[in-house]
N, C-alpha and C. Protein backbone atom coordinates (compact mmCIF):
# COMPACT_ATOMS: atom_id res chain seq x y z
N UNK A 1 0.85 -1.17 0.00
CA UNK A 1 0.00 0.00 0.00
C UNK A 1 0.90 1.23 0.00
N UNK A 2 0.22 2.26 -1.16
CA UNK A 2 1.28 3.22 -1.04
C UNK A 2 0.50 4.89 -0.65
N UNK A 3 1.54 5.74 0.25
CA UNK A 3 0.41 6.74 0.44
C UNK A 3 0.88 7.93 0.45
N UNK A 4 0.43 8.54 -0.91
CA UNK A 4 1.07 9.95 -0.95
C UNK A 4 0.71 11.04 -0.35
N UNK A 5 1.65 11.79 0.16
CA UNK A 5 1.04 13.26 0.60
C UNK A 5 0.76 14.27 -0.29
N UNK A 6 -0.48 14.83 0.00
CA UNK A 6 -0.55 15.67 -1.27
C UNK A 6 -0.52 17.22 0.12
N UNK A 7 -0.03 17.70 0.42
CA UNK A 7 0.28 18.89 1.37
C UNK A 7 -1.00 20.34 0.26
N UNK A 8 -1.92 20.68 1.30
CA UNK A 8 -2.75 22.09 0.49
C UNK A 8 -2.01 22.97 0.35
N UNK A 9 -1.68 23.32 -0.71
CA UNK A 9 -1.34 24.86 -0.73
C UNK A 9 -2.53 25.88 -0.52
N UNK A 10 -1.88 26.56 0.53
CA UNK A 10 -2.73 27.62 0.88
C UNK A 10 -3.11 29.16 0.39
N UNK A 11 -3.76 30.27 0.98
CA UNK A 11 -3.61 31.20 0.58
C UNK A 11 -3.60 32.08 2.46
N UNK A 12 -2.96 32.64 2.76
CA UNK A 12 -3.23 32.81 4.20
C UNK A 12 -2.44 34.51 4.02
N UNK A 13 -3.98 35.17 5.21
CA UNK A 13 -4.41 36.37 5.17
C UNK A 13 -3.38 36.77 6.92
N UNK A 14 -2.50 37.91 6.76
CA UNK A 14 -2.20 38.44 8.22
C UNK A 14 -3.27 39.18 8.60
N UNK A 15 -2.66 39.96 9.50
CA UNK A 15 -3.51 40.71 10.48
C UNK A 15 -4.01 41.89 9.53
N UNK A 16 -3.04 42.17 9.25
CA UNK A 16 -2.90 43.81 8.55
C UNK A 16 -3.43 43.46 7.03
N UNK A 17 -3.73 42.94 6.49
CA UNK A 17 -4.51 42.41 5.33
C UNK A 17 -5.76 42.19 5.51
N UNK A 18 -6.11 41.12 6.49
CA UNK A 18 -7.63 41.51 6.85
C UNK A 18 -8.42 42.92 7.52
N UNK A 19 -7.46 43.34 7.79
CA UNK A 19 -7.35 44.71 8.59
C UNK A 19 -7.95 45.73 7.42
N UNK A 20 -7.16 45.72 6.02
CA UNK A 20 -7.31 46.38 5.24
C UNK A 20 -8.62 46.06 4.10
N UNK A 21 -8.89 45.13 3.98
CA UNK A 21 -9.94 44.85 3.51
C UNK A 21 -11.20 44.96 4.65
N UNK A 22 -11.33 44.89 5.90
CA UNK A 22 -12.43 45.65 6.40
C UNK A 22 -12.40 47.08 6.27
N UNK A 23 -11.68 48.09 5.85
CA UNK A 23 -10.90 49.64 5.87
C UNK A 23 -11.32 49.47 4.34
N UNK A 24 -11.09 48.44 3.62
CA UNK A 24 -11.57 49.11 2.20
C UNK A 24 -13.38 49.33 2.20
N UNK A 25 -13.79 47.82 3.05
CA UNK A 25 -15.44 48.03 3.13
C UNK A 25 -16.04 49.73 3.51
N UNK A 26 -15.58 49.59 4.76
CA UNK A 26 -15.90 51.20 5.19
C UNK A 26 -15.59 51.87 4.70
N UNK A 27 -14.68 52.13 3.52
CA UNK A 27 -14.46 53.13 2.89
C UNK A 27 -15.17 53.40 2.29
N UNK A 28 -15.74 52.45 1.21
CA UNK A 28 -16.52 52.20 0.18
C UNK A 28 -17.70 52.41 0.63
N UNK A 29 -18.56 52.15 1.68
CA UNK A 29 -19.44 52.66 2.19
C UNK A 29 -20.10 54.42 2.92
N UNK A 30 -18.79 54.13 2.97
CA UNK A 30 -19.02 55.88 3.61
C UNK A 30 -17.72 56.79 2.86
N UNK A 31 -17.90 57.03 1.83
CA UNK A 31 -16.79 57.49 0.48
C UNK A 31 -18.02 58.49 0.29
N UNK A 32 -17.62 59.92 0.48
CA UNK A 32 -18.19 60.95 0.65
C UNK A 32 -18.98 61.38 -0.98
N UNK A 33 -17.31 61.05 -1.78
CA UNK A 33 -18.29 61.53 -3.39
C UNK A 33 -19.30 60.75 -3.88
N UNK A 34 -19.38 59.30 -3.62
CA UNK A 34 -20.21 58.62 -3.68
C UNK A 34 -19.96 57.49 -2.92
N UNK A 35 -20.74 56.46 -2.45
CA UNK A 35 -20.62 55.89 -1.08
C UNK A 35 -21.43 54.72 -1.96
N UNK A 36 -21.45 53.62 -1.59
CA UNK A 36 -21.92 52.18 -2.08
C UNK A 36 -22.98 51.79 -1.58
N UNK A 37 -23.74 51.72 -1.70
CA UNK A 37 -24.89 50.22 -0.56
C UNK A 37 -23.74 49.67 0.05
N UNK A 38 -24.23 48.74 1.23
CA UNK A 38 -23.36 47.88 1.84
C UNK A 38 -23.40 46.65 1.05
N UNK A 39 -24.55 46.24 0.51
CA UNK A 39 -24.38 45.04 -0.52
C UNK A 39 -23.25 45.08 -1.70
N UNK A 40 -23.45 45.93 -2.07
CA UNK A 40 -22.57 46.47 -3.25
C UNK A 40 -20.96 46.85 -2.94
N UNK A 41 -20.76 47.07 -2.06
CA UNK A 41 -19.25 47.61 -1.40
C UNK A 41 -19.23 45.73 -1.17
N UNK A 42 -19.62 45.25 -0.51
CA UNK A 42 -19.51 43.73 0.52
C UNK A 42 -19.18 43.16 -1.06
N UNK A 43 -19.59 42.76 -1.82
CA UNK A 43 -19.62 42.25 -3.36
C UNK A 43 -17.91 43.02 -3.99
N UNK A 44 -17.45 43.85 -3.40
CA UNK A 44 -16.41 44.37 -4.13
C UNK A 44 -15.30 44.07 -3.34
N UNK A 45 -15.59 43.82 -2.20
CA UNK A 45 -14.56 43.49 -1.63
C UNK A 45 -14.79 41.93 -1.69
N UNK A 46 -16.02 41.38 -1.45
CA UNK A 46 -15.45 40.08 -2.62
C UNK A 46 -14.61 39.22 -3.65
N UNK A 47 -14.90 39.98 -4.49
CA UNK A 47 -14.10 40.36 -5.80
C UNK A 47 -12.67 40.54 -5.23
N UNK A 48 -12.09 41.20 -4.39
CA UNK A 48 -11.00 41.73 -4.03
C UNK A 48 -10.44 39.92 -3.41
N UNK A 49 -11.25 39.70 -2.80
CA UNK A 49 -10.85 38.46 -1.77
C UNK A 49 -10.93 37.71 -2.73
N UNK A 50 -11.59 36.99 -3.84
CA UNK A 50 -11.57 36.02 -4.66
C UNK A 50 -10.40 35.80 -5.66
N UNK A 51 -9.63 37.05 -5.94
CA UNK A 51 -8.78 37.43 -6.42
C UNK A 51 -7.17 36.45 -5.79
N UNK A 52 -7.59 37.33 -4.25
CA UNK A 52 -6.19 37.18 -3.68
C UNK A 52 -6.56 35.07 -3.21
N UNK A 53 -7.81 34.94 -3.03
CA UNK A 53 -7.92 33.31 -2.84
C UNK A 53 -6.86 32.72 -3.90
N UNK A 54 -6.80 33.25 -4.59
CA UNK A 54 -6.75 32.33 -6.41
C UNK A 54 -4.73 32.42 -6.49
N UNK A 55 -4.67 33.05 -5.76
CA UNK A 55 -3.34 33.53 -5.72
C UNK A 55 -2.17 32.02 -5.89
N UNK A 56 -2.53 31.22 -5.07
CA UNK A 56 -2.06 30.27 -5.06
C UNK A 56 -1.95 29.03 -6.02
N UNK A 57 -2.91 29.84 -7.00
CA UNK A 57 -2.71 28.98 -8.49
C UNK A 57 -2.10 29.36 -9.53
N UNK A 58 -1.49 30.50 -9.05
CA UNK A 58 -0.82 31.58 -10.35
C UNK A 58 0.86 30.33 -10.29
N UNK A 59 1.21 30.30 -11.59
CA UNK A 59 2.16 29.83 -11.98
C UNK A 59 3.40 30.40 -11.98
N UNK A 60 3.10 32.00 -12.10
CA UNK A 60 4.14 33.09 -12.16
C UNK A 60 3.70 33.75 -11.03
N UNK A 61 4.81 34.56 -10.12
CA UNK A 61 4.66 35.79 -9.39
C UNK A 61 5.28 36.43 -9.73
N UNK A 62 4.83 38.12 -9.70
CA UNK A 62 5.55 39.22 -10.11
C UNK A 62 6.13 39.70 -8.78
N UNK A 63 7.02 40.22 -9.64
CA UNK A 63 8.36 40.90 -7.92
C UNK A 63 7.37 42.44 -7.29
N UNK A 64 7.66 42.74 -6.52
CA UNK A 64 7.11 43.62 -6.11
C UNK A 64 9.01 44.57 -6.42
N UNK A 65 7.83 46.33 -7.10
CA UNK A 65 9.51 46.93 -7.58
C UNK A 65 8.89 48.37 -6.45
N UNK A 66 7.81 48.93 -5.98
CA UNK A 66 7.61 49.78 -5.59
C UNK A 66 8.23 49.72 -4.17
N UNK A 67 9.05 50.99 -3.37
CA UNK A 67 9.24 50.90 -2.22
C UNK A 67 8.29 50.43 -0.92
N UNK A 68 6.86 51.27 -1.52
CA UNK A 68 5.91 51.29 -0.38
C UNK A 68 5.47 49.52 -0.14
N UNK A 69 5.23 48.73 -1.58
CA UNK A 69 5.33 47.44 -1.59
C UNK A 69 5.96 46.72 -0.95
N UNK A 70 7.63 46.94 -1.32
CA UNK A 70 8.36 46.37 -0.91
C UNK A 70 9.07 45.99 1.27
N UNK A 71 7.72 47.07 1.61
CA UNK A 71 8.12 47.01 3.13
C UNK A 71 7.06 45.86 3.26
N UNK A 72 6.11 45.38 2.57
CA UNK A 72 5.29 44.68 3.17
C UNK A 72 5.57 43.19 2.56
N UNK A 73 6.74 42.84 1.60
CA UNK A 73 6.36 41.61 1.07
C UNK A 73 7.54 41.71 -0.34
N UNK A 74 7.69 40.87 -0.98
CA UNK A 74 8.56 40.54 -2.12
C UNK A 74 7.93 39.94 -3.33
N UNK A 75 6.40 40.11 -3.83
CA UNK A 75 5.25 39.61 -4.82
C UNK A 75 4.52 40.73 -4.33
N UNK A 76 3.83 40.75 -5.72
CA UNK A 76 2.44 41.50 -6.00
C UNK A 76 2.04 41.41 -6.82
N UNK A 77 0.87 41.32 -6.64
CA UNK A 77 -0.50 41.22 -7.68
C UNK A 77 -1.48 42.53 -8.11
N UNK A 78 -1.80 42.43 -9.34
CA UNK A 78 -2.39 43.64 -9.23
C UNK A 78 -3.66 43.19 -9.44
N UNK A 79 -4.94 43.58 -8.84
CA UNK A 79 -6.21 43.69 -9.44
C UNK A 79 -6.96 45.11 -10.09
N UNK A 80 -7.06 45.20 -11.43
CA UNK A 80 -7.83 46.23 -11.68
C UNK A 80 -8.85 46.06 -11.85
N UNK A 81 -9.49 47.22 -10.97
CA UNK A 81 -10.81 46.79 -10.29
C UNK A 81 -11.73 48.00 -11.77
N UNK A 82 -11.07 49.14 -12.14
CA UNK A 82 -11.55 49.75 -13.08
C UNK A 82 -10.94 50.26 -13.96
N UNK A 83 -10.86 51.27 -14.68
CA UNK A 83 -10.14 52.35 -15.33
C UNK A 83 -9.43 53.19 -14.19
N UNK A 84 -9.58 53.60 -13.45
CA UNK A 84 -9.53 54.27 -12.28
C UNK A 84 -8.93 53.75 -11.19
N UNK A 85 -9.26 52.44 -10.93
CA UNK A 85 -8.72 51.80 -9.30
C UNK A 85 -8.09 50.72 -9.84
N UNK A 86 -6.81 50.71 -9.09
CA UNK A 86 -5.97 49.02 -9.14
C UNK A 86 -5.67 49.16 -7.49
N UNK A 87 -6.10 47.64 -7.34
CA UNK A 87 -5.72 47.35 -5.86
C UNK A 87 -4.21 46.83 -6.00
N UNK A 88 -3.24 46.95 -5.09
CA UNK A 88 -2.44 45.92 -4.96
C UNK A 88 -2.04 45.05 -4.35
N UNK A 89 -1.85 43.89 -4.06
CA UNK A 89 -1.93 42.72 -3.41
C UNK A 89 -0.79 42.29 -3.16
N UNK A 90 0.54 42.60 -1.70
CA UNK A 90 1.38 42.74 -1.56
C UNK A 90 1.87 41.11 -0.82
N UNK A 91 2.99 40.31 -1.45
CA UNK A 91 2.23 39.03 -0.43
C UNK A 91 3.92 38.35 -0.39
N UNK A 92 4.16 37.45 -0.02
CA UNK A 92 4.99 36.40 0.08
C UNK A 92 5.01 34.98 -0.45
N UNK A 93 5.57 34.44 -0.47
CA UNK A 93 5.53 32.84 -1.41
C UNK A 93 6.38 31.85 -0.56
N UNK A 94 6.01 31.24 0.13
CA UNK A 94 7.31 30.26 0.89
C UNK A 94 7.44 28.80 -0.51
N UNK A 95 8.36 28.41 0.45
CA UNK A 95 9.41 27.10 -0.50
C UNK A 95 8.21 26.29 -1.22
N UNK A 96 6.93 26.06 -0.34
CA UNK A 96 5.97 25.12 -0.54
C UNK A 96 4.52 25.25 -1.56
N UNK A 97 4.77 26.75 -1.86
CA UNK A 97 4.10 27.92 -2.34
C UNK A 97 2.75 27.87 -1.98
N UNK A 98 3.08 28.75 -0.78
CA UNK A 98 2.09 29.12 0.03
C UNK A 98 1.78 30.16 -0.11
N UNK A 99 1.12 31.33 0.26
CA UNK A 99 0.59 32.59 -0.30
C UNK A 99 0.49 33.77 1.01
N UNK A 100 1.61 34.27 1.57
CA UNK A 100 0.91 35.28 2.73
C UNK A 100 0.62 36.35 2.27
N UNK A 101 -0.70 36.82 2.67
CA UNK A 101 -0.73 38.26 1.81
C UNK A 101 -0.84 39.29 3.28
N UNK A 102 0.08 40.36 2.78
CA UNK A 102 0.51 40.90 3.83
C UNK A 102 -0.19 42.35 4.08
N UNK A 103 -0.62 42.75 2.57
CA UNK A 103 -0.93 44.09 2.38
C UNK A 103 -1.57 44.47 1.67
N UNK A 104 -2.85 45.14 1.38
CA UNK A 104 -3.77 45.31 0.34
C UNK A 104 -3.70 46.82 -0.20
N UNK A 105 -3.15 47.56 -1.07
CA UNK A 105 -3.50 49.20 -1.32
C UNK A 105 -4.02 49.40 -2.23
N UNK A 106 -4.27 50.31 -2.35
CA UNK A 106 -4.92 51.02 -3.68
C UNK A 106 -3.87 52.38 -4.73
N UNK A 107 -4.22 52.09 -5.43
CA UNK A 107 -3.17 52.88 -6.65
C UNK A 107 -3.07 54.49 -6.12
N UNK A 108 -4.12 54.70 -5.36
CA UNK A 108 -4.22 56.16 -4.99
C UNK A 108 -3.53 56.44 -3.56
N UNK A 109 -2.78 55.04 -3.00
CA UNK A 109 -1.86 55.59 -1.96
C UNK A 109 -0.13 54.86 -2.60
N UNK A 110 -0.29 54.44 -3.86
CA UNK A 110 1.12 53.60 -4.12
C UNK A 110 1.56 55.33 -4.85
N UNK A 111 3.06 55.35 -4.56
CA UNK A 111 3.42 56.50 -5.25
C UNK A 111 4.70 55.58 -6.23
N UNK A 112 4.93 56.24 -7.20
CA UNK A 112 5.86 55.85 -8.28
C UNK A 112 7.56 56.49 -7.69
């Protein structure tokens, strides 16, 4: 009898990542020029989370080249969410390729 390990690769959220995706909800909800339903914000940050789930199936990771990136992690992902908004998805990769995502921003706090 033979019995292989098949080990999950994961996708695993820190503090400060889940942190930031509740901070994007409220934002999005109470965003003065225009503000979301809560259904509609909850659905986008969805989208945001379904994204970074999937992370762990990407074949390639991109390096993270921005400074502000680079304090939180050595990968990033980008999601563009419009013409207008790209989130970025600041994360780590261990030996086993595992997925920590460390940091979530938005294009309107990444500076070049």
């Amino acid at each position: 009898m033979t019995f292989t390990n098949f080990a999950e690769i994961m996708v695993i959220y820190n503090t400060q990542a889940r942190r930031d995706l509740a901070n994007i909800l409220k934002g999005l909800i109470s965003w003065k020029k225009h503000p979301l339903e809560y259904v509609h914000a909850l659905q986008y940050v969805d989208d945001i989370t379904d994204a970074c789930d999937n992370l762990d199936d990407r074949t390639y990771h991109f390096d993270a080249t921005y400074d502000e990136h680079l304090q939180y992690g050595d990968k990033v992902f980008t999601y563009k969410r419009n013409p207008h908004t790209t989130w970025y998805v600041i994360y780590d990769v261990d030996n086993y390729r595992n997925v920590y995502i460390n940091k979530i921003v938005s294009n309107y706090l990444t500076k070049s």
